[in-house]
Protein backbone atom coordinates (compact mmCIF):
# COMPACT_ATOMS: atom_id res chain seq x y z
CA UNK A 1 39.35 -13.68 -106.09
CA UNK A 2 37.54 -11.11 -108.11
CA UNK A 3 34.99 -8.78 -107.39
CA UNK A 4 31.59 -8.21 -109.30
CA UNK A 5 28.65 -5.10 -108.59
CA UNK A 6 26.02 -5.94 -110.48
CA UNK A 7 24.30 -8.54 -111.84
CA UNK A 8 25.49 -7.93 -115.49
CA UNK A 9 28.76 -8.66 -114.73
CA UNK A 10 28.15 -12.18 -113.34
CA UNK A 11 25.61 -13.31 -116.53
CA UNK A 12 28.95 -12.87 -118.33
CA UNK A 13 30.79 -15.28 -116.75
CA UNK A 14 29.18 -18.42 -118.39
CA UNK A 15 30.37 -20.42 -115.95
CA UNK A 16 29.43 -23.13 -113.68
CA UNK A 17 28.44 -22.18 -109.92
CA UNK A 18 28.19 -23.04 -106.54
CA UNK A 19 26.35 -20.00 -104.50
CA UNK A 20 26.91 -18.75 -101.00
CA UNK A 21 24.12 -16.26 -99.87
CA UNK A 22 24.48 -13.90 -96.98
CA UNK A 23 24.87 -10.42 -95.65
CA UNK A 24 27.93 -12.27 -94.26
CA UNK A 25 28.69 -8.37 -92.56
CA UNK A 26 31.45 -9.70 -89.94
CA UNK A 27 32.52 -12.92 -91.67
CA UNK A 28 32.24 -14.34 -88.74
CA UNK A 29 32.32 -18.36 -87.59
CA UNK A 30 28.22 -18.79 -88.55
CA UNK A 31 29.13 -17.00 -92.35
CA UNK A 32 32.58 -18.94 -92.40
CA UNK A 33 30.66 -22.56 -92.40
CA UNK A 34 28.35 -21.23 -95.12
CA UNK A 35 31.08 -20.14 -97.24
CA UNK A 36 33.45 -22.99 -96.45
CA UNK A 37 30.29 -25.68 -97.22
CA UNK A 38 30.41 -23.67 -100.79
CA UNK A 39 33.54 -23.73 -101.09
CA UNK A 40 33.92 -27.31 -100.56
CA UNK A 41 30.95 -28.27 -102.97
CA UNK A 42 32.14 -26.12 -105.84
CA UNK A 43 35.46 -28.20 -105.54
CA UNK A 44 33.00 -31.52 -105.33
CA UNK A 45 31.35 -30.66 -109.03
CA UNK A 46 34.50 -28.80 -110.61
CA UNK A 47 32.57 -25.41 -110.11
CA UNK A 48 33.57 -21.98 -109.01
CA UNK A 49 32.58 -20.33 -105.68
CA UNK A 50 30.17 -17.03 -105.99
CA UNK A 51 29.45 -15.17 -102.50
CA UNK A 52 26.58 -12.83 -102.81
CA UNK A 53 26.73 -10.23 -100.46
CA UNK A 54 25.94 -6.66 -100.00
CA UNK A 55 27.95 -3.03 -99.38
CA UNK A 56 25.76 -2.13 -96.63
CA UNK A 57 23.04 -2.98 -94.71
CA UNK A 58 19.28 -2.47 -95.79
CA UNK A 59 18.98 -0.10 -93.13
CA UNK A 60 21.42 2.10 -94.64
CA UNK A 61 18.36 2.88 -97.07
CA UNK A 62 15.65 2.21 -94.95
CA UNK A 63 16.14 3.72 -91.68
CA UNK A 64 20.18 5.05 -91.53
CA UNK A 65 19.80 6.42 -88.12
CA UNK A 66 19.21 2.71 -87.27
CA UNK A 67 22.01 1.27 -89.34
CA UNK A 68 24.25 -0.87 -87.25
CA UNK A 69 27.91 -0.40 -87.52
CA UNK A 70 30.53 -2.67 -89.42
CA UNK A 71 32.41 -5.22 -88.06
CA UNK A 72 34.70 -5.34 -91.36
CA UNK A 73 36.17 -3.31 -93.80
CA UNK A 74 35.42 -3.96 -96.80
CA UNK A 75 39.16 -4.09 -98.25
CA UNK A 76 39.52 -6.41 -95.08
CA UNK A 77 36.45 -8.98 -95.94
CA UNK A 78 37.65 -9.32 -99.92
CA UNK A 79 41.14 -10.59 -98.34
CA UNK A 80 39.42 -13.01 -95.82
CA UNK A 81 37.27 -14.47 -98.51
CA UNK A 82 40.16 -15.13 -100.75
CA UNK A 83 42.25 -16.78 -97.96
CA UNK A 84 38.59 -19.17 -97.36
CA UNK A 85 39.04 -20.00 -101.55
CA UNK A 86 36.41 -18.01 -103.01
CA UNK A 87 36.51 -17.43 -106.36
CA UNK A 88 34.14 -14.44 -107.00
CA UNK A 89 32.41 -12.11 -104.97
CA UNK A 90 29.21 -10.28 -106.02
CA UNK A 91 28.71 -7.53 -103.56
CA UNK A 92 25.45 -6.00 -104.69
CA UNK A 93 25.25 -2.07 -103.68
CA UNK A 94 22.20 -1.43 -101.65
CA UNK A 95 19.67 0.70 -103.41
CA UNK A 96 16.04 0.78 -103.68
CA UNK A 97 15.51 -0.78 -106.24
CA UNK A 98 17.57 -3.89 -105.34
CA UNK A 99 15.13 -3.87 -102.15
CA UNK A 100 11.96 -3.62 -103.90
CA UNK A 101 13.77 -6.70 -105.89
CA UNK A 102 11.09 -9.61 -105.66
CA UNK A 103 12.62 -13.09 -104.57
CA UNK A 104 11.76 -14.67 -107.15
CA UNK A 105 13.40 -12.08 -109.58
CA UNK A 106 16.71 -12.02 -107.03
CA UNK A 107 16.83 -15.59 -108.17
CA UNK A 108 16.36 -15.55 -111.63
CA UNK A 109 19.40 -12.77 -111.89
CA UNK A 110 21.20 -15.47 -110.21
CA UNK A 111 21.09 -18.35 -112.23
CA UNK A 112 20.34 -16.46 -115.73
CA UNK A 113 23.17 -17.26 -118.18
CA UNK A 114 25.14 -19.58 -115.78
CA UNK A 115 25.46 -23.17 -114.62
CA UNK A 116 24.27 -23.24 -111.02
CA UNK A 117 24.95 -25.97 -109.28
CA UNK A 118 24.22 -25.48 -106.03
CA UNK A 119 23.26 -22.79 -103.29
CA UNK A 120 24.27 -23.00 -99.44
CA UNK A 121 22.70 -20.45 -96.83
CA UNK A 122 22.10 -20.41 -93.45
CA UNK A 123 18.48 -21.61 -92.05
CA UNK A 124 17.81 -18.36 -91.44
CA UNK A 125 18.55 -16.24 -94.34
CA UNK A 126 15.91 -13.99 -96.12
CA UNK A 127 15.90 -11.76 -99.12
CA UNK A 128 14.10 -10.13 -101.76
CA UNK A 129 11.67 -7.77 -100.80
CA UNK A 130 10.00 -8.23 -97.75
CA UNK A 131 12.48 -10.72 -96.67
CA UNK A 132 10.28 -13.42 -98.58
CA UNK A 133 12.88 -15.45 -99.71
CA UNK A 134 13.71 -18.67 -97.60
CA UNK A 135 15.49 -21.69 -98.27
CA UNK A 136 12.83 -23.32 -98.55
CA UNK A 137 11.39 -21.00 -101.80
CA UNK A 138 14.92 -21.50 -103.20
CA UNK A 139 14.29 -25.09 -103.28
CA UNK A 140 10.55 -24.79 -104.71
CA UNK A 141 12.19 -22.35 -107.48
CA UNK A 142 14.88 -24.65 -108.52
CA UNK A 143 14.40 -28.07 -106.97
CA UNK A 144 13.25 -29.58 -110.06
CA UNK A 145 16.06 -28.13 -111.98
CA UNK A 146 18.31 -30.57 -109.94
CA UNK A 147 19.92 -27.73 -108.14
CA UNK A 148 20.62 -28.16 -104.31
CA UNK A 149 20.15 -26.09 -101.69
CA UNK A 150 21.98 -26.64 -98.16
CA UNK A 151 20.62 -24.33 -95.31
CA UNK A 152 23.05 -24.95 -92.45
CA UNK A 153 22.55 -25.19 -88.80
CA UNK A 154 23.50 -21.41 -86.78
CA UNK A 155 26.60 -21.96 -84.92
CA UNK A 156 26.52 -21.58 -81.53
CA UNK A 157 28.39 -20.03 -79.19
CA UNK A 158 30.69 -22.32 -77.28
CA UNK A 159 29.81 -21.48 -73.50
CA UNK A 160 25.66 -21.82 -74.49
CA UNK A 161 23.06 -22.19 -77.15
CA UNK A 162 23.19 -18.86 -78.00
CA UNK A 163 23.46 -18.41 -81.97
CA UNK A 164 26.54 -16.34 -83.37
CA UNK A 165 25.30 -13.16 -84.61
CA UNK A 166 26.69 -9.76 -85.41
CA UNK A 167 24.50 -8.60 -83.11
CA UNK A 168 26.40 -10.29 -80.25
CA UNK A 169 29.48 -9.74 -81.69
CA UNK A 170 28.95 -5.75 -81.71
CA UNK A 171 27.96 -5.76 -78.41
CA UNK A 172 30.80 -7.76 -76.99
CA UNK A 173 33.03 -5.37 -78.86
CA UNK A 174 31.41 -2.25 -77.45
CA UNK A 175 31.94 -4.19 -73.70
CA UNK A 176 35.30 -4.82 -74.91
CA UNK A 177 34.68 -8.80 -73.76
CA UNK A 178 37.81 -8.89 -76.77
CA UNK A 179 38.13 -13.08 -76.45
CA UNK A 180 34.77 -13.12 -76.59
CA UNK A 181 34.77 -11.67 -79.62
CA UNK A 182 37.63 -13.27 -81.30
CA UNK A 183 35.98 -17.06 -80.42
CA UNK A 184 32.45 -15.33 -82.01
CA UNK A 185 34.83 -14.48 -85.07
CA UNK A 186 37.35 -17.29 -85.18
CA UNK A 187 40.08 -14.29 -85.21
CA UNK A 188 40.89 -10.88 -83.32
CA UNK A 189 38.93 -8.21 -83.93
CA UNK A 190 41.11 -5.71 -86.20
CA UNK A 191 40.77 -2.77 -88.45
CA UNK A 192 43.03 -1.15 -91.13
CA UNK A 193 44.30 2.48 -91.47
CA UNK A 194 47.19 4.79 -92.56
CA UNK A 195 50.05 5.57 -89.92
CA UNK A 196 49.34 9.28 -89.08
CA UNK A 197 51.63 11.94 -87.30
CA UNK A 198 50.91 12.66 -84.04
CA UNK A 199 52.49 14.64 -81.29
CA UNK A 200 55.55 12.96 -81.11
CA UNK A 201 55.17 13.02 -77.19
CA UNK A 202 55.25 9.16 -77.02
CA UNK A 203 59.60 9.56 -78.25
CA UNK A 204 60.20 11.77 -75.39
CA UNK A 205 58.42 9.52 -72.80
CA UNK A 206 60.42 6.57 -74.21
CA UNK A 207 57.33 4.55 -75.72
CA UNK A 208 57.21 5.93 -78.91
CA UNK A 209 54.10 5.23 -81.02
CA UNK A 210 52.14 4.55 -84.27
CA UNK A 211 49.02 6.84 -84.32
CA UNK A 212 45.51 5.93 -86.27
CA UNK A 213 42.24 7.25 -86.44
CA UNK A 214 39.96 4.31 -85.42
CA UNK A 215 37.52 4.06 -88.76
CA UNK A 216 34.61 5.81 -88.12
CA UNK A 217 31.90 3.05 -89.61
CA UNK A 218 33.57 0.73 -87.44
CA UNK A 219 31.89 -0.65 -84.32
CA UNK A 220 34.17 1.35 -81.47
CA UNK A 221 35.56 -1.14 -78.72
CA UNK A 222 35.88 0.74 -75.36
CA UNK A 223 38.38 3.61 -74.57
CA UNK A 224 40.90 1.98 -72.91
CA UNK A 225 44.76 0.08 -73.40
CA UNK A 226 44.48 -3.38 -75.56
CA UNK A 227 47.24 -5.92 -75.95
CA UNK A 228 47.61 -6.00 -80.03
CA UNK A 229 49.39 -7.35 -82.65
CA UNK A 230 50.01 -4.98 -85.87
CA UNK A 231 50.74 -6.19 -89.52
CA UNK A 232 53.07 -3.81 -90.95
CA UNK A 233 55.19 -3.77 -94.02
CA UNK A 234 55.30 -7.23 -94.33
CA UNK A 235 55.89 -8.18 -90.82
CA UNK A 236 53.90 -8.83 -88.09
CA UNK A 237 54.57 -6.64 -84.35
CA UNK A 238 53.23 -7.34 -80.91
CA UNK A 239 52.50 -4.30 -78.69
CA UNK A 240 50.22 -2.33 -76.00
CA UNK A 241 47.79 -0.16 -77.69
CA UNK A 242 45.39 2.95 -76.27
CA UNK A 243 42.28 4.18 -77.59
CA UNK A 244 40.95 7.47 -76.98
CA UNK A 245 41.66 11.02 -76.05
CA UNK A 246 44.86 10.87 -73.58
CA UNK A 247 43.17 12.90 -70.89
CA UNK A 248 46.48 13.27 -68.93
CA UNK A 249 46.97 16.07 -72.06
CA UNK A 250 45.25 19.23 -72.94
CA UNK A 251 43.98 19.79 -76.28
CA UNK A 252 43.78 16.17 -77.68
CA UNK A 253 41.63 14.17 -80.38
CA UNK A 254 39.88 10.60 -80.10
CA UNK A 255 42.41 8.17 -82.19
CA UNK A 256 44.72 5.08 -81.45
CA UNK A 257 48.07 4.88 -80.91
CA UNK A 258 50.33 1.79 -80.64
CA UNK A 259 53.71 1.48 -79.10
CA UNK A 260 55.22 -1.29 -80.91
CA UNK A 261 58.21 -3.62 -79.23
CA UNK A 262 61.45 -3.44 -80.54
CA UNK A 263 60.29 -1.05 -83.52
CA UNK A 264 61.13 2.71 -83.92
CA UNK A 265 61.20 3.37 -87.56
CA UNK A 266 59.22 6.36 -89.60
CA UNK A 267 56.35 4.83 -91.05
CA UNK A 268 54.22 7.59 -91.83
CA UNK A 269 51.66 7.42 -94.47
CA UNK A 270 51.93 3.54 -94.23
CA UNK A 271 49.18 1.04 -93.68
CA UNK A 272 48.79 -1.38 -90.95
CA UNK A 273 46.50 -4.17 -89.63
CA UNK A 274 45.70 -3.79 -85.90
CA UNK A 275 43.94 -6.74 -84.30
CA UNK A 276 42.62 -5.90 -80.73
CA UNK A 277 43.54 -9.19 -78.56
CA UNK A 278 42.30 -8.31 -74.41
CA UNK A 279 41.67 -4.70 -72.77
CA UNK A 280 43.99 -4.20 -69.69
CA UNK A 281 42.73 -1.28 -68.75
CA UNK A 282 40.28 1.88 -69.15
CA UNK A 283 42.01 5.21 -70.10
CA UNK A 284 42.80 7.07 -67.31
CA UNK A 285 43.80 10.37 -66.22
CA UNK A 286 47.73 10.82 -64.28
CA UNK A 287 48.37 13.59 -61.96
CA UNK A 288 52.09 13.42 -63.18
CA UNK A 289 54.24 12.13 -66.11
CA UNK A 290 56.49 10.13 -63.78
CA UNK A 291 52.91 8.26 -62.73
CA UNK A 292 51.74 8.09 -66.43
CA UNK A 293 55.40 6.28 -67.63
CA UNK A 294 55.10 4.15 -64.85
CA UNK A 295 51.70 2.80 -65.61
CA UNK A 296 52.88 2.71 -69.07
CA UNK A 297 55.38 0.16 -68.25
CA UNK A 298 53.55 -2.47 -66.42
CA UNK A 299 51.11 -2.08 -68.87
CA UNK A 300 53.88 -3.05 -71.21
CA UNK A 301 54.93 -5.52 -69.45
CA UNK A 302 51.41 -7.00 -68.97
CA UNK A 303 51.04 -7.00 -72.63
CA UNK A 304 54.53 -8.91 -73.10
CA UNK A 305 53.29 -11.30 -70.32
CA UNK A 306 49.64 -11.96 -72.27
CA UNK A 307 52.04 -13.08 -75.54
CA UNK A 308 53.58 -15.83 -73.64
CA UNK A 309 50.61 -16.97 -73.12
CA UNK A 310 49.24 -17.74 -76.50
């Protein structure tokens, strides 16, 4: 898949197109059907697959105190929309201008200089500025051009009729409801970073650990210990993760660390994939290491248990 930022560099393709539209911020099941639906009808008319997104939300220009937190990382979306068989991805940066960007003029960048085939959306996407731009415009615009538009159904959450939003999602993650959040996504929740060095306190209590710094744009689960899985040179690990400040220790920063089973290698300055399966437990505070390594080993053990289960 390859990446475009700016509508220059997709009149130069010359190619012929089947759009997805969306802020499509999580990926999650709702923006998956949209870009699947594309997917599948570029393959119909021997087309390629453009999703049109965006590097941040319009509130990061028009109110950023209000801007809601990511669900994705951006280096983390561009690898899910490959696996999905997309073949380009136009992620517009947010500006001004691009918001004071009529509809009308939104679509004409689009299908200047190209073949467009067709566009799928969901029913409830808007753009341009205002938010004036339906489906139903789309179709007015280029109906008689012979160009479809699809505007999909929401999906719905499995235990109601509530829509799948990233509005839900976020707030599921913040009440780290973690299965909730994986059936809202269609996979664990998870975030990317670099192995960092810690205090090496983990070795001497026998659980030693890989230490992050949860991504700050990120929407921040709970403090507490997850069951996770980790992605890590190549190889996926299972293990019992903790987020937050380790209160049982004086002087101590907010980050995660990850005690990996049946791994103790040096892997500093690496990257890893973390996906965040269940929460066992808040963080707590010990009076005692002999109580802390306890805990920490029916915590493991819960954590081993939880695999076997899946």
């Amino acid at each position: 898949m390859k990446i475009l930022t700016s509508f220059a560099e997709l009149q130069q393709l010359k190619i012929d197109i089947v759009y997805a539209l969306g802020t499509f911020d999580g990926l999650h099941r709702g923006h998956q059907s949209v870009i699947q639906r594309a997917v599948a009808e570029a393959k119909a008319v021997k087309a390629c697959t453009v999703v049109v997104t965006f590097d941040n939300h319009p509130l990061h220009i028009l109110n950023p105190d209000r801007c809601p937190t990511m669900l994705l990382q951006p280096v983390l979306k561009g690898e899910i929309l490959n696996e999905l068989g997309v073949d380009y991805a136009l992620r517009l940066p947010m500006t001004k201008e691009l918001l004071s960007m009529s509809a009308e003029a939104f679509i004409d960048a689009l299908t200047d200089h190209n073949a467009v085939k067709a566009f799928v959306v969901g029913q409830n996407f808007t753009f341009g500025a205002g938010g004036k731009g339906t489906p139903d415009l789309i179709q007015q615009l280029l109906g008689f051009k012979g160009i479809m538009v699809y505007a999909l159904s929401l999906a719905t959450c499995q235990a109601g009729n509530e829509h799948v939003s990233s509005t839900l999602i976020r707030q599921a993650v913040r009440d780290g409801d973690l299965p909730f959040v994986q059936t809202l996504l269609g996979r664990p929740y998870m975030f990317r970073g670099t192995v960092i060095e810690g205090d090496r306190r983990g070795r001497t209590l026998g659980f030693p650990t890989l230490n992050f710094l949860f991504p700050k744009e990120l929407t921040l689960p709970p403090d507490g210990v997850y069951v996770n899985r980790v992605f890590l040179d190549g190889r996926w690990y299972e293990g019992v993760g903790n987020l937050g400040d380790n209160p049982t220790f004086e002087n101590q920063y907010h980050r995660f660390e990850v005690h990996l089973f049946d791994f103790d290698e040096m892997v500093y300055g690496h990257e890893a994939t973390i996906e965040f399966w269940t929460l066992l437990r808040p963080e707590q505070r010990f009076n005692s290491l002999e109580e802390l390594i306890g805990q920490m080993k029916i915590d493991e053990q819960r954590a081993k248990d939880f695999f076997k289960t899946i």
